[in-house]
N, C-alpha and C. Protein backbone atom coordinates (compact mmCIF):
# COMPACT_ATOMS: atom_id res chain seq x y z
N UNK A 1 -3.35 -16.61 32.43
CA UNK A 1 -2.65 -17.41 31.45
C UNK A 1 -3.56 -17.64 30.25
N UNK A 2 -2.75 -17.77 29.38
CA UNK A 2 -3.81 -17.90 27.96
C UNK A 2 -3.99 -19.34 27.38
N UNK A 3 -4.79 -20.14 27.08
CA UNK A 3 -4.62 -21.49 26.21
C UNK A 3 -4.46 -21.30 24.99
N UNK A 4 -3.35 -21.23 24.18
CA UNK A 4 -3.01 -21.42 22.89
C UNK A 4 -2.50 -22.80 22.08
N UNK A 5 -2.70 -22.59 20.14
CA UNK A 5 -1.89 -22.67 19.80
C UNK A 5 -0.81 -22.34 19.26
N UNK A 6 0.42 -23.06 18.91
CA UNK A 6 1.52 -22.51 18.64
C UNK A 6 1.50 -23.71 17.20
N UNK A 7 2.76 -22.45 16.11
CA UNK A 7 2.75 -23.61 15.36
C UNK A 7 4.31 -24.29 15.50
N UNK A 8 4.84 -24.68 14.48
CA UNK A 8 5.95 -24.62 14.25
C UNK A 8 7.32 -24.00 14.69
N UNK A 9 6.77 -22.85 14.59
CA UNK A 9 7.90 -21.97 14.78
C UNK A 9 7.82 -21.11 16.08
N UNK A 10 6.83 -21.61 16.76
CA UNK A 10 6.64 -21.37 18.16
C UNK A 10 5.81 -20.28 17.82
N UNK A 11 4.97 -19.72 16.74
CA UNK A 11 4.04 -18.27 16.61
C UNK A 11 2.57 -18.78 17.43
N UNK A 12 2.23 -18.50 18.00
CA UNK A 12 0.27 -18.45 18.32
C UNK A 12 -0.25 -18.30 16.82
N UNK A 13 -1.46 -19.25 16.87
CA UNK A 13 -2.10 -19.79 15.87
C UNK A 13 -3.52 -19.67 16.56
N UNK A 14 -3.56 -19.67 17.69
CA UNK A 14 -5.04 -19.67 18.27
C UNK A 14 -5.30 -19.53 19.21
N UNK A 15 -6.03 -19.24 20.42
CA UNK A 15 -6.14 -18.72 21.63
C UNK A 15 -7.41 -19.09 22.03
N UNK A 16 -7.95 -20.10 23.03
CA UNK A 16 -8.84 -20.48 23.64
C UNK A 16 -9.57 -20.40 24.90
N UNK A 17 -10.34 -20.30 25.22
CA UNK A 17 -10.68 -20.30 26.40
C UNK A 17 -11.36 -21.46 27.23
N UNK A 18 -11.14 -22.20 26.76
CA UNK A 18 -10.88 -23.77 27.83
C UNK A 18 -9.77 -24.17 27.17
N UNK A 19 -9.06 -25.18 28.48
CA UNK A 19 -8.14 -25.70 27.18
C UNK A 19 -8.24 -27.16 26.93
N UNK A 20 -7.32 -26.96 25.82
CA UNK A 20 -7.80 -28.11 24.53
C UNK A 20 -6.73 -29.23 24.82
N UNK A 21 -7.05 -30.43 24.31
CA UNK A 21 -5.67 -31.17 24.32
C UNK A 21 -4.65 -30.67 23.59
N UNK A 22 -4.19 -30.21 22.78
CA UNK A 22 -3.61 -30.05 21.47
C UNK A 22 -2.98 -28.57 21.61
N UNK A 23 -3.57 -27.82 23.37
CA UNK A 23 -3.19 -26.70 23.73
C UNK A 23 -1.86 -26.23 24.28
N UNK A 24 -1.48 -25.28 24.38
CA UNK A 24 -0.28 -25.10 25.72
C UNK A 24 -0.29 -23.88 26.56
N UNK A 25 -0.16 -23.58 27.78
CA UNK A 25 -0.04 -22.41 28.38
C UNK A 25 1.00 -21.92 28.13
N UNK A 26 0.81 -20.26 28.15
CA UNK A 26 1.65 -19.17 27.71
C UNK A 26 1.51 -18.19 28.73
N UNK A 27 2.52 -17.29 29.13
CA UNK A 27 1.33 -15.91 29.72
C UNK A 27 1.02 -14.90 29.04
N UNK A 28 0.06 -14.62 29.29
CA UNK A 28 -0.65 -13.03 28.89
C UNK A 28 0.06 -12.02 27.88
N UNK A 29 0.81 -11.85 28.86
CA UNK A 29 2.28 -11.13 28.84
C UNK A 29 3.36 -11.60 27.39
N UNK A 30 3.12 -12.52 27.33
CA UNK A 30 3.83 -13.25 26.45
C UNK A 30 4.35 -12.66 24.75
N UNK A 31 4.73 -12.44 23.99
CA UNK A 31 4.79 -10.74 23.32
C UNK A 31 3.89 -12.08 22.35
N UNK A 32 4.51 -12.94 21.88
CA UNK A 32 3.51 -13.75 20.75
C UNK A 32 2.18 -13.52 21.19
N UNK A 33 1.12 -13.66 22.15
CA UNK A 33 -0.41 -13.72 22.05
C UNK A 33 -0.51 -12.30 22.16
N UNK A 34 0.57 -11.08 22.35
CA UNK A 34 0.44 -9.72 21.58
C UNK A 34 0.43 -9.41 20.29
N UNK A 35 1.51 -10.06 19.76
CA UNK A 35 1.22 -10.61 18.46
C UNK A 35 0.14 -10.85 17.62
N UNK A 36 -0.28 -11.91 18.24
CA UNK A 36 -1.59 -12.69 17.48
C UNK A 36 -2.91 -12.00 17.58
N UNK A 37 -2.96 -10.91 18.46
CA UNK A 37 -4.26 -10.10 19.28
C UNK A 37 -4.24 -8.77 18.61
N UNK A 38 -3.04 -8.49 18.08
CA UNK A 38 -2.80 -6.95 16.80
C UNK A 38 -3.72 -6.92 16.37
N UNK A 39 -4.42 -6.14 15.78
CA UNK A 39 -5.07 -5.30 14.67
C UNK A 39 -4.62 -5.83 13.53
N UNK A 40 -4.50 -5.94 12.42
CA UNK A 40 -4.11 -5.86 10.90
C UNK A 40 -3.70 -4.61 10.39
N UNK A 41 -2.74 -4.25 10.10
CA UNK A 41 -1.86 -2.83 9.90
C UNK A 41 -3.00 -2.32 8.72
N UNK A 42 -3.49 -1.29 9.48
CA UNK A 42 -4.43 -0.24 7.97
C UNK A 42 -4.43 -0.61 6.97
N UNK A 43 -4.83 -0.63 5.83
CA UNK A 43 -4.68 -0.51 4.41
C UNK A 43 -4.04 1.04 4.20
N UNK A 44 -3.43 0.87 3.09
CA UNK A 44 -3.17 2.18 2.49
C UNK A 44 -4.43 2.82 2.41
N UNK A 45 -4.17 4.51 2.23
CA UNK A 45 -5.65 5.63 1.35
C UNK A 45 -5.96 4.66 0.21
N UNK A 46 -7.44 4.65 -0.30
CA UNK A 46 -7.59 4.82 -1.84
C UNK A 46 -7.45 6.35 -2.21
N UNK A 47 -6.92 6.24 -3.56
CA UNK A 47 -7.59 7.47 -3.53
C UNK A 47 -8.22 7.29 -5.21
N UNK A 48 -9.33 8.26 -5.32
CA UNK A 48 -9.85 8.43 -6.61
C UNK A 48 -9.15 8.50 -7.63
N UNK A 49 -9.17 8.70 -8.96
CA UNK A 49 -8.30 8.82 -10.08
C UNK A 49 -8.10 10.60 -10.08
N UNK A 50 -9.38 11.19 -9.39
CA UNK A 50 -8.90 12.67 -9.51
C UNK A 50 -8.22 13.03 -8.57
N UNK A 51 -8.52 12.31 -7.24
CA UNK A 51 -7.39 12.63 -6.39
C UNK A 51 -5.79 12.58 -6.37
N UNK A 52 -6.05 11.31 -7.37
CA UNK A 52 -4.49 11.11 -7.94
C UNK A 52 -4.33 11.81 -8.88
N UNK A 53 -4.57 12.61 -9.23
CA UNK A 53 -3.97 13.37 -10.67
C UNK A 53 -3.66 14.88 -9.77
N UNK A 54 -4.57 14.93 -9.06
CA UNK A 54 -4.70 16.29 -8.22
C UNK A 54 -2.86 16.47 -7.79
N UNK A 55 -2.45 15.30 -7.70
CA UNK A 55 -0.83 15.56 -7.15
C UNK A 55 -0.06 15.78 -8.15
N UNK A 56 -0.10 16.10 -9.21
CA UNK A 56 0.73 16.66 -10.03
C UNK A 56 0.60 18.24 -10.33
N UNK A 57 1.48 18.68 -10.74
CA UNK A 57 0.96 20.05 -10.78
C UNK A 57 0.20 20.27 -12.58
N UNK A 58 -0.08 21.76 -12.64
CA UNK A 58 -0.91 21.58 -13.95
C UNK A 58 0.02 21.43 -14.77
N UNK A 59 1.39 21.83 -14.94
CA UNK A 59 2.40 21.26 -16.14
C UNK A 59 2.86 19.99 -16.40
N UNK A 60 2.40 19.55 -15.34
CA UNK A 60 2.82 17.99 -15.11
C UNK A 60 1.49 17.22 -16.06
N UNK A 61 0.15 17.78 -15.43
CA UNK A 61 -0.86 17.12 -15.96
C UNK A 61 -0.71 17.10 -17.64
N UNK A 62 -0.70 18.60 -18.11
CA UNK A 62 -0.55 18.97 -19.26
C UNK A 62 0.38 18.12 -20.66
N UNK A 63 1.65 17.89 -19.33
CA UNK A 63 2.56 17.48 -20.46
C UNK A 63 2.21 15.69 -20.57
N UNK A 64 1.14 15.20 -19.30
CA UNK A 64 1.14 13.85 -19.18
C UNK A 64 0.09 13.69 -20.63
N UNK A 65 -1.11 14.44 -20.55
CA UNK A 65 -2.01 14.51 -21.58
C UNK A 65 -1.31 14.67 -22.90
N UNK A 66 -0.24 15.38 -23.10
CA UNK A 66 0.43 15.52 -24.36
C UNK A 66 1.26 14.28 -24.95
N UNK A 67 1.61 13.85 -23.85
CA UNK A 67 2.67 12.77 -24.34
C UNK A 67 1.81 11.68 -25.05
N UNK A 68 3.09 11.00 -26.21
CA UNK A 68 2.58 10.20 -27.50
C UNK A 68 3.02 9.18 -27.00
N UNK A 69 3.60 8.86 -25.49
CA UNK A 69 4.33 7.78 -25.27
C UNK A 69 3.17 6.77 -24.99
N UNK A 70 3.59 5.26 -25.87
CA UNK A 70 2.03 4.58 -25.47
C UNK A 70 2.17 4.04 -23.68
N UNK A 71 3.14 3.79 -23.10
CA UNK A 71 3.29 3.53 -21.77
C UNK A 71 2.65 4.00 -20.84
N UNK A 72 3.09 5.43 -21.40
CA UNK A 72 2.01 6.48 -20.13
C UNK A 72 1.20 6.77 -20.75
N UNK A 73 0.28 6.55 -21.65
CA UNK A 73 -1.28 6.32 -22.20
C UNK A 73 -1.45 5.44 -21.52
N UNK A 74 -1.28 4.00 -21.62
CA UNK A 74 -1.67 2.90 -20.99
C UNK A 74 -1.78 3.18 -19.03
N UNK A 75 -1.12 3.63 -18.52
CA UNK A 75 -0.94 3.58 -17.36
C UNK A 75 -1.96 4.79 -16.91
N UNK A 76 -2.39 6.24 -17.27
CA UNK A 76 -3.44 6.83 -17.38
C UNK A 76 -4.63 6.28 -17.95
N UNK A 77 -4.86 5.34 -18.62
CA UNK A 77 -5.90 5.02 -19.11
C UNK A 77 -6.05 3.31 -18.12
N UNK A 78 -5.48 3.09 -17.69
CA UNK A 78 -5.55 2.01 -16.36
C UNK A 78 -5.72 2.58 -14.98
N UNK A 79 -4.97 3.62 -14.55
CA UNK A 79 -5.49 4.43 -13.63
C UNK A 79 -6.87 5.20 -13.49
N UNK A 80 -7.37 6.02 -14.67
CA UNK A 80 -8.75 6.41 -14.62
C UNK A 80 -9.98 4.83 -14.47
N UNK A 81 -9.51 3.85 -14.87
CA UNK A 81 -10.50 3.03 -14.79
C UNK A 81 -10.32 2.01 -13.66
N UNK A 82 -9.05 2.17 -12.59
CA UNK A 82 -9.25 1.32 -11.54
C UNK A 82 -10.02 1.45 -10.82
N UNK A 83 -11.33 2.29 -10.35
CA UNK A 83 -11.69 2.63 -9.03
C UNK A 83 -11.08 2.62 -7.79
N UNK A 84 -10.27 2.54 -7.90
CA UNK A 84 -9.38 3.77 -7.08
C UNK A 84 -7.32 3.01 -6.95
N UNK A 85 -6.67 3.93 -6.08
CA UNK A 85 -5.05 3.86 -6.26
C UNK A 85 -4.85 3.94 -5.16
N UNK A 86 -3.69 3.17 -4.98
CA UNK A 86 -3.31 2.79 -3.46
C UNK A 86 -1.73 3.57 -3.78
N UNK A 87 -1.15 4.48 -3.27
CA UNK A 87 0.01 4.92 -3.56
C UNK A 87 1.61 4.01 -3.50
N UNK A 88 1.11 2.78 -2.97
CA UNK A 88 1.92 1.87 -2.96
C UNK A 88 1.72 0.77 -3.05
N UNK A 89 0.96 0.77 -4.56
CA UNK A 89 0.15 -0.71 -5.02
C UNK A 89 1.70 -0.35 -6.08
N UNK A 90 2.28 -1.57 -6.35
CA UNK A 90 3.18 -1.81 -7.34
C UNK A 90 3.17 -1.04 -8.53
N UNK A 91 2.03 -1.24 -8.92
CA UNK A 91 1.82 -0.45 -10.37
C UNK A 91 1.61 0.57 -10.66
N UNK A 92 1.32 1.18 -9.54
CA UNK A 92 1.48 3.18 -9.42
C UNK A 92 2.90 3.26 -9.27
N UNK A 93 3.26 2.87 -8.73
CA UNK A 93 4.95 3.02 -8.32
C UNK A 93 5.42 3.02 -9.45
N UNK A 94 5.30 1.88 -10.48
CA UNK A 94 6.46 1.90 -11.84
C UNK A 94 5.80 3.08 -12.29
N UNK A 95 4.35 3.11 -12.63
CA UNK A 95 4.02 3.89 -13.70
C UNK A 95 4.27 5.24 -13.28
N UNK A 96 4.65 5.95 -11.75
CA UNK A 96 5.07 6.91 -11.54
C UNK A 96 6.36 7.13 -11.85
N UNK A 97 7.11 6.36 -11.43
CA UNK A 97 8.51 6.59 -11.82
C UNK A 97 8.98 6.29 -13.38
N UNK A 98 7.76 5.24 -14.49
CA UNK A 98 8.29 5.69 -15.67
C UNK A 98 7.90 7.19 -15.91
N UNK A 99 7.00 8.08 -15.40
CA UNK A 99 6.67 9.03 -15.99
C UNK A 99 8.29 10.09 -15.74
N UNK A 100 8.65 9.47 -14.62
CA UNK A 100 10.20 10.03 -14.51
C UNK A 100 11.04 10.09 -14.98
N UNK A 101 11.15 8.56 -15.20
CA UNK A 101 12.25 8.60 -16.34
C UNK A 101 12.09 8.97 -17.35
N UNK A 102 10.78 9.30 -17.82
CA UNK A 102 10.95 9.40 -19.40
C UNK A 102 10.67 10.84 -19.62
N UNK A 103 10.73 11.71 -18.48
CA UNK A 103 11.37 13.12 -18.67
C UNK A 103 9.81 13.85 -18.07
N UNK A 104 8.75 13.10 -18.20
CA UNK A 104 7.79 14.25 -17.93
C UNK A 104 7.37 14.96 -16.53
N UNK A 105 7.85 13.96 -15.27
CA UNK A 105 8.35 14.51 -14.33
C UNK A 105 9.61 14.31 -13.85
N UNK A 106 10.31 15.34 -12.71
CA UNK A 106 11.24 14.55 -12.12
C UNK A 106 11.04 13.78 -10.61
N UNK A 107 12.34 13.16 -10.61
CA UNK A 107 12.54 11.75 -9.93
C UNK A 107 11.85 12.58 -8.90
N UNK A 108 12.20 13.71 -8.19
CA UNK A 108 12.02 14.27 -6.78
C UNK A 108 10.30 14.56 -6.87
N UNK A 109 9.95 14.75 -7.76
CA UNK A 109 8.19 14.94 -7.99
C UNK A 109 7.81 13.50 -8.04
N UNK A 110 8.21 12.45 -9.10
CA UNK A 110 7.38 11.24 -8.04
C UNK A 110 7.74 11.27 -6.72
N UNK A 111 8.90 11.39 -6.33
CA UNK A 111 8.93 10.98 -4.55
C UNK A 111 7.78 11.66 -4.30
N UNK A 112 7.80 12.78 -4.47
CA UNK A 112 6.46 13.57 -3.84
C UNK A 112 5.33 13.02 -3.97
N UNK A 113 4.71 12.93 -5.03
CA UNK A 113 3.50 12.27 -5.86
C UNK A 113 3.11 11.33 -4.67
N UNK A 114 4.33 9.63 -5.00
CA UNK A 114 3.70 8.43 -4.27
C UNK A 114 3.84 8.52 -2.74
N UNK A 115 4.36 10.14 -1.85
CA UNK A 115 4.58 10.49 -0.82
C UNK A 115 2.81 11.00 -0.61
N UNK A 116 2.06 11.43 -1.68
CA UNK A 116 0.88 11.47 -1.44
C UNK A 116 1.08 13.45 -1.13
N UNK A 117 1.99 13.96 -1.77
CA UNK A 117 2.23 15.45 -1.70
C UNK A 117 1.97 16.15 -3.01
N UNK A 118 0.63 16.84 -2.69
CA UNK A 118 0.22 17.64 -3.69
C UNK A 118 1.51 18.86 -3.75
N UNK A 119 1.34 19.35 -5.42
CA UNK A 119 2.31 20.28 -5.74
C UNK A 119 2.45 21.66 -5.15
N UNK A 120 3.18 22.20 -4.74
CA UNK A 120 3.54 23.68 -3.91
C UNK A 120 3.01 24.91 -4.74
């Protein structure tokens, strides 16, 4: 049996091994102190700024470098200086999919891109 606490909402908050006043028994078994005993789900990859560019193909790169649009200047010039990109940090996401909408890739190449799929 385990000595926990629970809060509110009946979740484990803490797990002891004497028990406490303020404690309650649970069993083992119990899926909450499975719960509470998880791991922390991975972080996403970083990946470098070249690794992230590496997923476009070279027409993609080409036409990103060409474009006068200040949006995707800004968002390349925020990406080379983050030390590094999480493919599903918020702000890769828009700035991938404005590069979509605004014609220089398509929609199905970001999927790919923030899928972390270099070009064929």
């Amino acid at each position: 049996m385990a000595n926990v606490t629970l809060d509110a909402n009946g979740n484990v908050t803490g797990i002891f091994a004497m028990p406490q006043t303020f404690s309650v028994v649970i069993a083992d078994d119990d899926p909450r102190v499975a719960a509470f005993l998880a791991p922390p789900p991975a972080a996403p990859p970083t990946l470098t700024f070249l690794q992230f560019i590496a997923l476009f193909a070279a027409s993609e790169q080409a036409a990103i470098v060409a474009s006068t649009d200040v949006q995707i200047k800004l968002f390349v010039m925020m990406a080379t200086g983050s030390g590094g990109l999480q493919l599903t940090n918020p702000e890769v996401i828009s700035g991938v999919n404005y590069l979509a909408s605004s014609g220089v890739i398509t929609a199905a190449r970001a999927t790919a891109i923030l899928a972390g799929q270099s070009p064929t």
